[in-house]
C-alpha atoms as a PDB file:
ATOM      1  CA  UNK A   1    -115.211 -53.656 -38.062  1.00  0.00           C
ATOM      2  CA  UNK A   2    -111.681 -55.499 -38.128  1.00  0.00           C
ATOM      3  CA  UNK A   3    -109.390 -56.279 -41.626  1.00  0.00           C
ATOM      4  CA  UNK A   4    -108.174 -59.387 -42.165  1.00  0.00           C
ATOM      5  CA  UNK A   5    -104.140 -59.636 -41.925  1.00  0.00           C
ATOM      6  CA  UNK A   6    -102.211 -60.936 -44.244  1.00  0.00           C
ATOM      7  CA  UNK A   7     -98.962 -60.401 -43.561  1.00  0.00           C
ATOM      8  CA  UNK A   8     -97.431 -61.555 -40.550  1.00  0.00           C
ATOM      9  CA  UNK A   9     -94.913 -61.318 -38.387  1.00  0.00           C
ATOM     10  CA  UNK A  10     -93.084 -59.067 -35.943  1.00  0.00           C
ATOM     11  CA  UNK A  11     -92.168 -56.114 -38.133  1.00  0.00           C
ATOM     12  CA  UNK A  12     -95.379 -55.846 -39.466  1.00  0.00           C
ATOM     13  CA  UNK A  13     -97.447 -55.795 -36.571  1.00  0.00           C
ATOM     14  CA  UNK A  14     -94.886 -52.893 -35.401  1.00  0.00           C
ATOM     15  CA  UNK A  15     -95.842 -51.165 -38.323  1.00  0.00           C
ATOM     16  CA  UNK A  16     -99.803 -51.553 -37.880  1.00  0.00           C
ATOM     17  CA  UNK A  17     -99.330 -50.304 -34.649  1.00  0.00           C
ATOM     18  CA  UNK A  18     -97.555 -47.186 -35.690  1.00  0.00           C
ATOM     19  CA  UNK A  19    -100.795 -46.401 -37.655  1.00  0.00           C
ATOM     20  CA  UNK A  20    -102.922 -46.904 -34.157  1.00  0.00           C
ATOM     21  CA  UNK A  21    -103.964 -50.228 -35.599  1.00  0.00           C
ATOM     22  CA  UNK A  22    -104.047 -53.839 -32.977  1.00  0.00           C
ATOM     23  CA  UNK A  23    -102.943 -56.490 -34.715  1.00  0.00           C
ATOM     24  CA  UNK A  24    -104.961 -59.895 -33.176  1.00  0.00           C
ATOM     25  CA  UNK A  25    -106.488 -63.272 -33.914  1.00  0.00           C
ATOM     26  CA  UNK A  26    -110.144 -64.012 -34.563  1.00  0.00           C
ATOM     27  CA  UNK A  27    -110.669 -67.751 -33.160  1.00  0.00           C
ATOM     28  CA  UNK A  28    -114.229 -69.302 -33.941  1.00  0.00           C
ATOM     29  CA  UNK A  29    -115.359 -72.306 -34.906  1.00  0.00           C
ATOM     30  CA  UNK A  30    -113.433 -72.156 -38.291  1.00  0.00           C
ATOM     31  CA  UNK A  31    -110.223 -71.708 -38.459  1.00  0.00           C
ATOM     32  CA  UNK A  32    -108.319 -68.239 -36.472  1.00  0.00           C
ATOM     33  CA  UNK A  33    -108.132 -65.561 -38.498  1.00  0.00           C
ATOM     34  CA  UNK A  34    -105.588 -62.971 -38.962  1.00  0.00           C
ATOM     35  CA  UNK A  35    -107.184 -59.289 -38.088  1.00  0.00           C
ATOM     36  CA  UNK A  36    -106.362 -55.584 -37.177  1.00  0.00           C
ATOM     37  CA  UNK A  37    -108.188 -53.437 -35.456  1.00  0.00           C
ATOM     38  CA  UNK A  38    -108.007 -49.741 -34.817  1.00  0.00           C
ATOM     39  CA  UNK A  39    -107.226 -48.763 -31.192  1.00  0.00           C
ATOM     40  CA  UNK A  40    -109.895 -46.129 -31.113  1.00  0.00           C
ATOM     41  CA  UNK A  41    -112.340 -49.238 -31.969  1.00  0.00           C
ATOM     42  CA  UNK A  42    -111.442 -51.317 -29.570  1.00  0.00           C
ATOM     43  CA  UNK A  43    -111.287 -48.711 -26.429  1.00  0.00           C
ATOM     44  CA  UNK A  44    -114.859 -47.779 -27.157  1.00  0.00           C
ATOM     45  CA  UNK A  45    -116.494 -50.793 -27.671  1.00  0.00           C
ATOM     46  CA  UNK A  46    -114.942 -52.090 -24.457  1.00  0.00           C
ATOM     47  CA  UNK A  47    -115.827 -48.786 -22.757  1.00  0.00           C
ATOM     48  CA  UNK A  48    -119.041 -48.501 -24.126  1.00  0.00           C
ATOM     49  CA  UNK A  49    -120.303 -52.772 -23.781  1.00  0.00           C
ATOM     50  CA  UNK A  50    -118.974 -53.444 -20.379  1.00  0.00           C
ATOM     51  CA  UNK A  51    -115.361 -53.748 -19.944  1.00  0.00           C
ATOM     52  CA  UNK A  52    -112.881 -56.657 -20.717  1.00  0.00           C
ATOM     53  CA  UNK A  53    -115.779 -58.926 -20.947  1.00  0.00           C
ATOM     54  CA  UNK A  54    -117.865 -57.042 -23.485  1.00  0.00           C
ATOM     55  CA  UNK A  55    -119.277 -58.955 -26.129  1.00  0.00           C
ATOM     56  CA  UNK A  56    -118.340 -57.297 -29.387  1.00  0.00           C
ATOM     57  CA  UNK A  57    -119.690 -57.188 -32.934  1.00  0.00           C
ATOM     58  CA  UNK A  58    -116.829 -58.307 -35.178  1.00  0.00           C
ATOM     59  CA  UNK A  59    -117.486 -57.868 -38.870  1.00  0.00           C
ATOM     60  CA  UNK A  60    -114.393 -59.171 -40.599  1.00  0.00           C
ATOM     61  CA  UNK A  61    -113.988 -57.187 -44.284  1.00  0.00           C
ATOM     62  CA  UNK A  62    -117.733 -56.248 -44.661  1.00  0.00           C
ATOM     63  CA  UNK A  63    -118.436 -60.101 -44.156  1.00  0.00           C
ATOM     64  CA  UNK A  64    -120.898 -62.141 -41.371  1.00  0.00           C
ATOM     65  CA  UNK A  65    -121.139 -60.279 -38.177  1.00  0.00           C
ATOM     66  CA  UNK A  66    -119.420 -62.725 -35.069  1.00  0.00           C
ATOM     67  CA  UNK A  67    -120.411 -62.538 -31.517  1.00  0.00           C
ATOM     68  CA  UNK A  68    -117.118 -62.275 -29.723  1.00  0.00           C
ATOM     69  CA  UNK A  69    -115.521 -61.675 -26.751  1.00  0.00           C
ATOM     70  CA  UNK A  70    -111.933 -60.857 -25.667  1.00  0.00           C
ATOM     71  CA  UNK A  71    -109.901 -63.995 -24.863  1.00  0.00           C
ATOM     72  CA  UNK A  72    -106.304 -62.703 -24.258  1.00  0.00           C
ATOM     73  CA  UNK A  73    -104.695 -59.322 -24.651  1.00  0.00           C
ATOM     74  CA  UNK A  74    -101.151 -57.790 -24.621  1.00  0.00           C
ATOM     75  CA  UNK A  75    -100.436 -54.514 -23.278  1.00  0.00           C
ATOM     76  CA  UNK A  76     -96.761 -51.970 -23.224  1.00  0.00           C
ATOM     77  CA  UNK A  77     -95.338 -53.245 -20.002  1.00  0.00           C
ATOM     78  CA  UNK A  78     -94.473 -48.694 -19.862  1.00  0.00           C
ATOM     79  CA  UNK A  79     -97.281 -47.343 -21.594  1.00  0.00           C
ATOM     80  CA  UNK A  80     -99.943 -49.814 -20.964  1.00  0.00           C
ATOM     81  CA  UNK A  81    -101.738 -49.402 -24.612  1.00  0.00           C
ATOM     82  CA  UNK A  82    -102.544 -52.857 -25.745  1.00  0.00           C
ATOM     83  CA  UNK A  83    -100.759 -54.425 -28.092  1.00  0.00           C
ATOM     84  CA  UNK A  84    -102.280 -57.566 -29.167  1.00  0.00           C
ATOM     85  CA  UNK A  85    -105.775 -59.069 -29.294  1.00  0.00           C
ATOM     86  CA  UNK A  86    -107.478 -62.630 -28.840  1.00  0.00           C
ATOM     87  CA  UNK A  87    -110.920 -63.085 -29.896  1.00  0.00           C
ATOM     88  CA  UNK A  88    -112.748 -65.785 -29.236  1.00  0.00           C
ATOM     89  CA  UNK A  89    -116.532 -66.095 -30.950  1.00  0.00           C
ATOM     90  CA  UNK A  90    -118.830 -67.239 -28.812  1.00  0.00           C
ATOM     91  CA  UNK A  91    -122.821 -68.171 -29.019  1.00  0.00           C
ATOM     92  CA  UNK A  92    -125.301 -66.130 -27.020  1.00  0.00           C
ATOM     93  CA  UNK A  93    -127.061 -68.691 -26.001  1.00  0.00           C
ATOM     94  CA  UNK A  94    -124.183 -71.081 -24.630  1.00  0.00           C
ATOM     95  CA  UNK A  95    -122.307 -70.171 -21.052  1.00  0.00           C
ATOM     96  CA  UNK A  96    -119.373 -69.499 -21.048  1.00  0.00           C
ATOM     97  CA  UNK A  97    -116.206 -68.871 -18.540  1.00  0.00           C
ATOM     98  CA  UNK A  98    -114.747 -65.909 -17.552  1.00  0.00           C
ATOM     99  CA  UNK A  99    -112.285 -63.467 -14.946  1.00  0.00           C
ATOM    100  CA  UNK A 100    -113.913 -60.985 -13.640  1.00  0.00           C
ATOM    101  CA  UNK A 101    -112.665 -58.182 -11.163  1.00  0.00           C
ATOM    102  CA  UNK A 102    -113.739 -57.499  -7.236  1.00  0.00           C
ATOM    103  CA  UNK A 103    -114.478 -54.489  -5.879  1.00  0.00           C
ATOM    104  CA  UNK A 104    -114.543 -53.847  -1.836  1.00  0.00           C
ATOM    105  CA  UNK A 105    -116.670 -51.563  -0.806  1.00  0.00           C
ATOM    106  CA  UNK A 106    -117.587 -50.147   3.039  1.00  0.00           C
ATOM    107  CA  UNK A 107    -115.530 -48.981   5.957  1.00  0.00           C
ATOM    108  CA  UNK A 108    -114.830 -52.454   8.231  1.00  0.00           C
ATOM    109  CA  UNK A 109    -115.697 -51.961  11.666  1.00  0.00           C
ATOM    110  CA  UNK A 110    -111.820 -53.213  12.364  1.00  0.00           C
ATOM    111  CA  UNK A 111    -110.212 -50.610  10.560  1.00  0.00           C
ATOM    112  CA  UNK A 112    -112.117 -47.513  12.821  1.00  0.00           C
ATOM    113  CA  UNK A 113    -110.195 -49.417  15.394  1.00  0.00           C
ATOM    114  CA  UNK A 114    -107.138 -49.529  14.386  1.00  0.00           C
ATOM    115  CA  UNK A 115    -107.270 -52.569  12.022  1.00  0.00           C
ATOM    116  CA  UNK A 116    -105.317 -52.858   8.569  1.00  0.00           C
ATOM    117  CA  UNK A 117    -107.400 -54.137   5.661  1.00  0.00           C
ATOM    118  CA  UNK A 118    -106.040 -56.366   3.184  1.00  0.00           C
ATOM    119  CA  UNK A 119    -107.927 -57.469   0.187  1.00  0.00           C
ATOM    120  CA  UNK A 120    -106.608 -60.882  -0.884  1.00  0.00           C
ATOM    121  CA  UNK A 121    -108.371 -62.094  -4.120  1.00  0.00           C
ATOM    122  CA  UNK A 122    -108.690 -59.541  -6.659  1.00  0.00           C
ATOM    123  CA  UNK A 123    -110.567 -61.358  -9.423  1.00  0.00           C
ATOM    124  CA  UNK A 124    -113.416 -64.388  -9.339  1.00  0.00           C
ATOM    125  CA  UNK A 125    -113.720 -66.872 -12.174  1.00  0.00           C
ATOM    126  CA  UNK A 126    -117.463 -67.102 -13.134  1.00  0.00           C
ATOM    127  CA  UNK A 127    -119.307 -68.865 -15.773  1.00  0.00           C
ATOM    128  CA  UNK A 128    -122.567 -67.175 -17.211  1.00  0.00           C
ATOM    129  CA  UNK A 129    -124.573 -66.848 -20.783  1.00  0.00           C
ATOM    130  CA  UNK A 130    -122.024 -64.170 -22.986  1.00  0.00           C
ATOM    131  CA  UNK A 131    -124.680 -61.119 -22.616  1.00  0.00           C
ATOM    132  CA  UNK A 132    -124.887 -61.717 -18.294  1.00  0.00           C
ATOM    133  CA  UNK A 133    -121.123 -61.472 -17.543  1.00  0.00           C
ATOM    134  CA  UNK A 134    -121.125 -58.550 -14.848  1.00  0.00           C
ATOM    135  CA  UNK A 135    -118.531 -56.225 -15.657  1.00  0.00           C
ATOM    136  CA  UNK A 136    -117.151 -56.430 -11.826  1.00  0.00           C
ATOM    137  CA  UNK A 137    -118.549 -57.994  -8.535  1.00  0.00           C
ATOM    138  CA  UNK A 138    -118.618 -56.100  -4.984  1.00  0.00           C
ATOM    139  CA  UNK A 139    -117.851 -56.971  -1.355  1.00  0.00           C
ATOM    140  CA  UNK A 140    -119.349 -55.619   1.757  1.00  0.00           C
ATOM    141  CA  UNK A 141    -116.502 -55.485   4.029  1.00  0.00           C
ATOM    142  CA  UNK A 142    -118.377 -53.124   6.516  1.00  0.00           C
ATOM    143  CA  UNK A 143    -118.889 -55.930   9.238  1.00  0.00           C
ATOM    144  CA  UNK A 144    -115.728 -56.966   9.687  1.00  0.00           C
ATOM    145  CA  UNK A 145    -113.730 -56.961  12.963  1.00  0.00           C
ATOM    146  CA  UNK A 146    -110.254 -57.045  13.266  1.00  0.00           C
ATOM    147  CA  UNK A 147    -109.139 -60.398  12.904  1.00  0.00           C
ATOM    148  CA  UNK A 148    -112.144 -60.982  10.817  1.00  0.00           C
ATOM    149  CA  UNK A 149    -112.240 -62.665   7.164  1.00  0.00           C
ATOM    150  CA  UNK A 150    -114.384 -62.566   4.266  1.00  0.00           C
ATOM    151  CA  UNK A 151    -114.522 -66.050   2.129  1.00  0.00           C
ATOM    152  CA  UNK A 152    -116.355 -66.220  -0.992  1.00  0.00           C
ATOM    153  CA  UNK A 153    -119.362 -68.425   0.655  1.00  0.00           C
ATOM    154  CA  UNK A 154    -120.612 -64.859   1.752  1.00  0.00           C
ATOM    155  CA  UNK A 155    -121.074 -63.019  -1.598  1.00  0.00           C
ATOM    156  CA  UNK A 156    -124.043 -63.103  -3.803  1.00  0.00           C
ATOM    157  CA  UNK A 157    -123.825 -63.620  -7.370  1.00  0.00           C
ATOM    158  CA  UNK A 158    -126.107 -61.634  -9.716  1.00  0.00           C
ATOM    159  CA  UNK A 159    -128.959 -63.866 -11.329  1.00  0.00           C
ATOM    160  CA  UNK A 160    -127.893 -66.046 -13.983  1.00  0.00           C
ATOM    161  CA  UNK A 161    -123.726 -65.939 -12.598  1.00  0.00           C
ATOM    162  CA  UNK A 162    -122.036 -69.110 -11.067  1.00  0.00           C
ATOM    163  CA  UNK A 163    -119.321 -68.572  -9.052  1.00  0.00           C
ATOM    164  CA  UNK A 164    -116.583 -71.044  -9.692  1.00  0.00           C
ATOM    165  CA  UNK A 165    -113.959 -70.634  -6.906  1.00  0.00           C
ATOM    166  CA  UNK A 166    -114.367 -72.621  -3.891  1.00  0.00           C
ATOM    167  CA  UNK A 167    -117.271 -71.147  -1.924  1.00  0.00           C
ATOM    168  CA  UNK A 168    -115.614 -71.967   1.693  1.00  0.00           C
ATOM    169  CA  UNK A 169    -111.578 -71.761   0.949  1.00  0.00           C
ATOM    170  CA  UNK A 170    -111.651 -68.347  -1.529  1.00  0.00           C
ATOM    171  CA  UNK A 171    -110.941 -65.664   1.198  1.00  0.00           C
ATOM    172  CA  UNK A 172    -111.503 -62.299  -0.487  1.00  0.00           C
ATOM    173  CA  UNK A 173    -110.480 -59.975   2.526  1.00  0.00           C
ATOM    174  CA  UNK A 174    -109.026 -59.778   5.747  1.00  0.00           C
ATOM    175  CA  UNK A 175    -108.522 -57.183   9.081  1.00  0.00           C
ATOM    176  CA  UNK A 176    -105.538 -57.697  10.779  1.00  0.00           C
ATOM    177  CA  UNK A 177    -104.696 -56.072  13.900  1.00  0.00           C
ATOM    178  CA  UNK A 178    -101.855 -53.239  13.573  1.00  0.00           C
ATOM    179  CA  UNK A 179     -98.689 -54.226  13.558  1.00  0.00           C
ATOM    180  CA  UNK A 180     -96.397 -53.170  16.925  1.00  0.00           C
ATOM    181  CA  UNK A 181     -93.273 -51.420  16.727  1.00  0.00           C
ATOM    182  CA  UNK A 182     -90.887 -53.197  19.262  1.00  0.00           C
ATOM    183  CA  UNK A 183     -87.923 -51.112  20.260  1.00  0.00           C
ATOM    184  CA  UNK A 184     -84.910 -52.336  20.519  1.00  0.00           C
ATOM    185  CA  UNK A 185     -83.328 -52.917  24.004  1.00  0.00           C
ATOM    186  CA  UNK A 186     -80.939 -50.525  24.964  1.00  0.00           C
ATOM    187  CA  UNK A 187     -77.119 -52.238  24.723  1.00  0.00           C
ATOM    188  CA  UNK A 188     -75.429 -52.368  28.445  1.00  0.00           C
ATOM    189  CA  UNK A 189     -73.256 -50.015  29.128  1.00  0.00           C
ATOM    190  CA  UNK A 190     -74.738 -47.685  25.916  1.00  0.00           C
ATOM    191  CA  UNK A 191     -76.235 -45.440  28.105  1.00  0.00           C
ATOM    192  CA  UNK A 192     -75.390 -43.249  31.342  1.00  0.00           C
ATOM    193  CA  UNK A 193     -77.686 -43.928  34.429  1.00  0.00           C
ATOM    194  CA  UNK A 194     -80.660 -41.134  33.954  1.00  0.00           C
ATOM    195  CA  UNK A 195     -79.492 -37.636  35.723  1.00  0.00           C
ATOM    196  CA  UNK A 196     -75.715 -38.094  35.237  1.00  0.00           C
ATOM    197  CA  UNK A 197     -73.111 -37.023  32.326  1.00  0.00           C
ATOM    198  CA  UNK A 198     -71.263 -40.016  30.916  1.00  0.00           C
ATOM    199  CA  UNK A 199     -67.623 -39.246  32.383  1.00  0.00           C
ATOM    200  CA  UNK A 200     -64.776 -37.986  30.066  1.00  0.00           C
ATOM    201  CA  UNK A 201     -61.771 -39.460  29.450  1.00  0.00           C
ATOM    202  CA  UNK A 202     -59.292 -39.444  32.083  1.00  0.00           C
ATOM    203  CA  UNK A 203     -61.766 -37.940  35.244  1.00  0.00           C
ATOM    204  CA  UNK A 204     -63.317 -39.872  37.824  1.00  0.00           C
ATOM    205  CA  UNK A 205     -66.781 -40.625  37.261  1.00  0.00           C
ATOM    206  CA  UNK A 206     -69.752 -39.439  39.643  1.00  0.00           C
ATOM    207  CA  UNK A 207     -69.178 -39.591  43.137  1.00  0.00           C
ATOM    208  CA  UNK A 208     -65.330 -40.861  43.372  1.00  0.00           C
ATOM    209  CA  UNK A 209     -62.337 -38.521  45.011  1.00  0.00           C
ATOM    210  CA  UNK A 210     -60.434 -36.977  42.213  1.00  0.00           C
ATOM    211  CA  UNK A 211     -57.288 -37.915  44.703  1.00  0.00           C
ATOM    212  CA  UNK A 212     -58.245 -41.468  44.718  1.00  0.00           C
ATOM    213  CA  UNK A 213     -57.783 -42.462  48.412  1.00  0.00           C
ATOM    214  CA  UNK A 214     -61.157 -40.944  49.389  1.00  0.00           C
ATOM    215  CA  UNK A 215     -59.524 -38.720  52.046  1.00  0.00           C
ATOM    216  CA  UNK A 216     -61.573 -35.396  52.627  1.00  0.00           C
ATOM    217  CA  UNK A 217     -60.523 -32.783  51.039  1.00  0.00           C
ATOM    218  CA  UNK A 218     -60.972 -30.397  53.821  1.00  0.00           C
ATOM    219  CA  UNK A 219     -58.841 -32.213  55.786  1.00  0.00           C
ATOM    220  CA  UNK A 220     -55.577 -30.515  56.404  1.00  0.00           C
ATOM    221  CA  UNK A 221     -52.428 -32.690  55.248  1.00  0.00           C
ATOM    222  CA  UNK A 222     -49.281 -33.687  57.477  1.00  0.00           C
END
């Protein structure tokens, strides 16, 4: 059950939500109403119906019970708790559209060699009677080889659930081949020839006569 609001207004939805109550907007087929609803309300209907896409009973101050579903929400960009509410009433018996999430589940046949997968669409716009909105859709990504991709043309809706995206241009995952490390090539002159010390300042290096003439040094001087 939600209360209609009837004062408005920054300050006082600050207050509301001090006393764990979501200031929103009922929008039907009259004109959008002012509301509040307590958190603890709204987290178990949406827990217990479904998810974001729940439809929910609203009964605005004891009145006529309206079929509704959650159009738009606002959320603490630190603690996440919602913070505003859209409601939009909706008839049972009409379609509507909705975002829904995708899950991937199975272990691609790319990645146990090696490959990296990326998931590249993360929700699917569907439209389907109020009551038959799935909660989430799921995506077999066990076949895929690396360089493989998964477009949308490949998933099958539940019963009842158009898919909206573009069947052939949605791609919802992808196995890419690792990427190489390339190491850098070494800078000339950076490092000693393998199996000798670097030379220190002021002595010859490897294999010159400390004399500098390249006499022998057993040879007996004159």
């Amino acid at each position: 059950m939600v209360q209609n609001r009837a004062v408005l207004g920054s300050a006082e939805s600050r207050r509301l939500r001090r006393q764990g109550l979501i200031p929103g907007v009922l929008y039907g087929r009259e004109a959008p109403v002012a509301i509040t609803i307590a958190d603890r309300d709204l987290r178990t209907a949406l827990t217990s119906k479904g998810g974001l896409n729940a439809v929910l009973d609203v009964v605005v101050d004891g009145g006529k019970e309206h079929s509704s579903v959650l159009k738009d929400y606002q959320q603490d960009a630190v603690r996440g708790l919602i913070t505003h509410v859209d409601l939009q009433e909706v008839r049972l018996d009409q379609p509507i559209h909705a975002t829904v999430p995708l899950h991937l589940h199975g272990d691609p046949v790319g990645v146990k060699e090696g490959g990296v997968l990326t998931q590249v669409t993360n929700e699917l716009n569907v439209e389907a009677l109020p009551m038959e909105v799935p909660e989430h859709l799921e995506a077999d990504v066990s076949a895929l080889a690396i360089g493989d991709s998964l477009r949308l043309s490949a998933l099958a809706a539940p019963e009842g659930v158009t898919l909206l995206d573009d069947l052939d241009e949605t791609v919802l995952a992808t196995v890419a081949a690792p990427s190489r490390e390339v190491e850098p090539e070494p800078v000339e002159g950076e490092e000693a020839a393998e199996g000798e010390e670097p030379a220190a300042a002021g002595e010859p290096a490897a294999g010159d006569d400390a004399d500098g003439d390249g006499a022998d040094s057993g040879a007996s001087g004159e």
